[in-house]
C-alpha atoms as a PDB file:
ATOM      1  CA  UNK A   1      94.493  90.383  75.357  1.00  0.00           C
ATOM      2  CA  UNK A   2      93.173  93.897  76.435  1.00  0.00           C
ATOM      3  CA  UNK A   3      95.402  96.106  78.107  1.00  0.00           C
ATOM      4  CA  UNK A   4      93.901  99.193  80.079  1.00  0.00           C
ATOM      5  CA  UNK A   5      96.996 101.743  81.591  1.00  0.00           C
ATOM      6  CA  UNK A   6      95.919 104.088  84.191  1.00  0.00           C
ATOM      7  CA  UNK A   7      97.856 106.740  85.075  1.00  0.00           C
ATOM      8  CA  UNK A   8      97.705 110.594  86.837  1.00  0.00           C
ATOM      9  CA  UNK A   9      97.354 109.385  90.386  1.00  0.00           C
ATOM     10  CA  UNK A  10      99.500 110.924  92.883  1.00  0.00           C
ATOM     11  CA  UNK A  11      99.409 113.051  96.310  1.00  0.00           C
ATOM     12  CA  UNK A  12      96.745 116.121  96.299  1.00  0.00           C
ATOM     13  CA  UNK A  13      95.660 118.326  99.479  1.00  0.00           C
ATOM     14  CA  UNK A  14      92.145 117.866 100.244  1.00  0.00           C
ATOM     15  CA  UNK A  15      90.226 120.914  97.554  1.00  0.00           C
ATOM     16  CA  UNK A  16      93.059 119.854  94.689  1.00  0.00           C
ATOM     17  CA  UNK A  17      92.593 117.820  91.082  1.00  0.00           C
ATOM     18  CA  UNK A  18      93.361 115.185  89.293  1.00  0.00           C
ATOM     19  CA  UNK A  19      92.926 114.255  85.846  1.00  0.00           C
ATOM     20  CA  UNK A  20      93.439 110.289  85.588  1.00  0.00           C
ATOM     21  CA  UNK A  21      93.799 108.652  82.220  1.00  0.00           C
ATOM     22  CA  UNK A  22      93.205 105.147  80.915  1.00  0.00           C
ATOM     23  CA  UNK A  23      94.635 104.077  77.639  1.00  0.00           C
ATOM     24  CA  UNK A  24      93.035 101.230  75.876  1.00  0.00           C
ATOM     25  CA  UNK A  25      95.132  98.942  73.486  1.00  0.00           C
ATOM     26  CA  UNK A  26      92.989  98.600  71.080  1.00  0.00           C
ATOM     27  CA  UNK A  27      89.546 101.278  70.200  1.00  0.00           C
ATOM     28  CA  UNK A  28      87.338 101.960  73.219  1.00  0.00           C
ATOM     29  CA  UNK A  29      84.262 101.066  70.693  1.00  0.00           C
ATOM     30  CA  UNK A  30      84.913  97.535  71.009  1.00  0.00           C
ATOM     31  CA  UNK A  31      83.821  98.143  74.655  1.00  0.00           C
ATOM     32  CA  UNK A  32      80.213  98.498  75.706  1.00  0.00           C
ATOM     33  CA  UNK A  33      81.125 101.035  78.403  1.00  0.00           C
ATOM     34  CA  UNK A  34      84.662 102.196  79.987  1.00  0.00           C
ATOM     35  CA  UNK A  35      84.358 103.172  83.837  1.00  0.00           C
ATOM     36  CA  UNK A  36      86.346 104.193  86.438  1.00  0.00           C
ATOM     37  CA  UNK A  37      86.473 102.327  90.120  1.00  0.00           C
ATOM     38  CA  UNK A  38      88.441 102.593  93.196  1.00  0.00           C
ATOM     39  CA  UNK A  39      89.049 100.708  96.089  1.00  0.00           C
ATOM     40  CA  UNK A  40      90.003 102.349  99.685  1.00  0.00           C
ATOM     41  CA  UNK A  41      91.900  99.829 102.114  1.00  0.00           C
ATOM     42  CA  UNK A  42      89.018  97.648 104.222  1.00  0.00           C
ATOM     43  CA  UNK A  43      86.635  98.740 101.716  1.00  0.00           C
ATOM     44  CA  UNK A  44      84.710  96.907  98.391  1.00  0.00           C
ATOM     45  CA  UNK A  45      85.264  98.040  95.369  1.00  0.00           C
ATOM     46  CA  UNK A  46      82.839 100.974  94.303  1.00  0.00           C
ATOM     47  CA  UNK A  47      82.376 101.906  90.434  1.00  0.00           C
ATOM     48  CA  UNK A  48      82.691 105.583  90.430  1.00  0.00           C
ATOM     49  CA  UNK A  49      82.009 106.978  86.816  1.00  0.00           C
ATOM     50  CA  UNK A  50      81.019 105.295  83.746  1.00  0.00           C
ATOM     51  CA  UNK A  51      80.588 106.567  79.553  1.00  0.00           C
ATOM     52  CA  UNK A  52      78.455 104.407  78.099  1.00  0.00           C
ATOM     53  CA  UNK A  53      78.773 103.675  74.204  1.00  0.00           C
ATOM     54  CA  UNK A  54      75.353 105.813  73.500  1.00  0.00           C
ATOM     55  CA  UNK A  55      77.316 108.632  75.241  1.00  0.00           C
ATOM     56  CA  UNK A  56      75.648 108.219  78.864  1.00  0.00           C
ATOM     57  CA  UNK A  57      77.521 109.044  81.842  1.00  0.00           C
ATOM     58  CA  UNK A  58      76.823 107.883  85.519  1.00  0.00           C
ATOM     59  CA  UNK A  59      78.695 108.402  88.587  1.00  0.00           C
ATOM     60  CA  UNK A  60      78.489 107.579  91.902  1.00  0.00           C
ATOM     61  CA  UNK A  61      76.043 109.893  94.520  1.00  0.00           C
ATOM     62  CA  UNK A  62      79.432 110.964  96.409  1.00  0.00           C
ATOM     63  CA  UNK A  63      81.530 112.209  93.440  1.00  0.00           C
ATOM     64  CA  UNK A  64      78.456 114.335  91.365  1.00  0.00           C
ATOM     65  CA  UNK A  65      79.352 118.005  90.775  1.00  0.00           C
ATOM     66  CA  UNK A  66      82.782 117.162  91.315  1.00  0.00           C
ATOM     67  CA  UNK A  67      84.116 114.376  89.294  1.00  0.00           C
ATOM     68  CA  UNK A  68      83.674 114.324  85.382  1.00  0.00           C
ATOM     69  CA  UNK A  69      84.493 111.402  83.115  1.00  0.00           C
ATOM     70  CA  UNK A  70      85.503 111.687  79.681  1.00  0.00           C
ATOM     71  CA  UNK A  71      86.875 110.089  76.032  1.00  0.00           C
ATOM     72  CA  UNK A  72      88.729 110.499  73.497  1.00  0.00           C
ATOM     73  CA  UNK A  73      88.186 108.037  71.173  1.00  0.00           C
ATOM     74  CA  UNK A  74      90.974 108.825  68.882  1.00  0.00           C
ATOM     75  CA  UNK A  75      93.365 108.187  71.472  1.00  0.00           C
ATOM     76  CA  UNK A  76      91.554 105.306  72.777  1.00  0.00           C
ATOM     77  CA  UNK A  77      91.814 106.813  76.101  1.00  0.00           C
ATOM     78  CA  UNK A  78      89.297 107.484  78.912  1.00  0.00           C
ATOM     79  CA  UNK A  79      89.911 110.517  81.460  1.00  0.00           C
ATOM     80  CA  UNK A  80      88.601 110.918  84.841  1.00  0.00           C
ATOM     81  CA  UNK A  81      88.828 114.727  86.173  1.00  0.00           C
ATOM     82  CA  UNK A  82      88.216 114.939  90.020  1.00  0.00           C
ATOM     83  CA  UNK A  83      87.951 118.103  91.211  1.00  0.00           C
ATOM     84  CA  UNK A  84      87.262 119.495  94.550  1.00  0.00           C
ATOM     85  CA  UNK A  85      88.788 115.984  96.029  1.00  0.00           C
ATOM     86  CA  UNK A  86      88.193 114.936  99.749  1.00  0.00           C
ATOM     87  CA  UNK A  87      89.950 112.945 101.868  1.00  0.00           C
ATOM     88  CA  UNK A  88      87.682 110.195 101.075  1.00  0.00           C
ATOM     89  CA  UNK A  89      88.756 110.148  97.733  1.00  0.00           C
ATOM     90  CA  UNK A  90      91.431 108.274  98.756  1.00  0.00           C
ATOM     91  CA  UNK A  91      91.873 105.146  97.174  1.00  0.00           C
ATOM     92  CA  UNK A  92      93.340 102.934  94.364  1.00  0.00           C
ATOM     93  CA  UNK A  93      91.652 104.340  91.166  1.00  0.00           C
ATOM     94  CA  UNK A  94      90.859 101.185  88.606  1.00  0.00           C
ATOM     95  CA  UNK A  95      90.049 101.539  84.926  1.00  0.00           C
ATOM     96  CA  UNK A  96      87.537  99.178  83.279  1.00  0.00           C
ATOM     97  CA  UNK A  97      86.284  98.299  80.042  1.00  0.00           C
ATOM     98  CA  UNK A  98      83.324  96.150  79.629  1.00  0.00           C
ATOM     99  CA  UNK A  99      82.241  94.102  76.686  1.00  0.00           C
ATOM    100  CA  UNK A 100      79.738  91.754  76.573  1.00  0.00           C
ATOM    101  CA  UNK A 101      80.834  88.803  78.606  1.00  0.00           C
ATOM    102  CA  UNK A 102      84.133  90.537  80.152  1.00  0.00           C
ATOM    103  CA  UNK A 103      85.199  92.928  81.871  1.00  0.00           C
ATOM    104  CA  UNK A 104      88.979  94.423  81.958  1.00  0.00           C
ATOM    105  CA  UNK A 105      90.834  96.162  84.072  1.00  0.00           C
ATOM    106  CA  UNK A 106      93.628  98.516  84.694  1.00  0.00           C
ATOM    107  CA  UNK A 107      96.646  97.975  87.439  1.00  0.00           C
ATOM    108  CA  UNK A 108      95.348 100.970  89.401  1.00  0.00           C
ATOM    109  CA  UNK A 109      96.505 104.207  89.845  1.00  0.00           C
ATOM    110  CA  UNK A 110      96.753 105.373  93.938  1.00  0.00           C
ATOM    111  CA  UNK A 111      94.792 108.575  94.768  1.00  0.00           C
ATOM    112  CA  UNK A 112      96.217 109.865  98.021  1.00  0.00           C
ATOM    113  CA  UNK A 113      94.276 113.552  99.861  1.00  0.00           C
ATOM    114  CA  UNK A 114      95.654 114.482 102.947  1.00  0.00           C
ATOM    115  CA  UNK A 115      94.056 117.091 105.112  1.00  0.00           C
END
């Protein structure tokens, strides 16, 4: 089994940060790509950020400029530091890892902004 922790979510004004981590149980290179999504209530599931094993990086149109994703791959963990967060933001924050045939996934870490 793969387990993914998530962790760092919490209540922020609207303008605040967070830094959310993900730590992998075994080393993130197994994993094609590691990627943050979140779900908001009544909404789909949206993929947010993603590192890539070449060292890409995408994100979402909504969270550019503001939003960086990162790893350290000596602590097997991924990092997702939101900056400048909206009300919006709000919503259960799920890491994933992706190898070739499966993808794995974090229990979710709640992102509340109030404003």
């Amino acid at each position: 089994q793969v387990q993914l922790v998530e962790s760092g979510g919490g209540l922020v004004q609207a303008g605040g940060s967070l830094n959310l981590s993900c730590a992998a149980s075994r080393s993130i290179f197994s994993f094609s790509a590691m990627g943050w999504y979140r779900q908001a209530p009544g909404k789909q599931r949206e993929l947010v950020a993603v590192t890539i094993s070449d060292g890409r990086t995408n994100y979402v149109d909504s969270v550019k400029g503001r939003f960086t994703i990162s790893r350290d791959n000596a602590k097997n963990t991924v990092y997702l530091q939101m900056n400048s967060l909206k009300p919006e933001d709000t919503a259960v924050y799920y890491c994933n890892a992706r190898s070739a045939i499966v993808y794995y996934w974090g229990q979710g870490t709640q992102v509340t902004v109030s404003s």
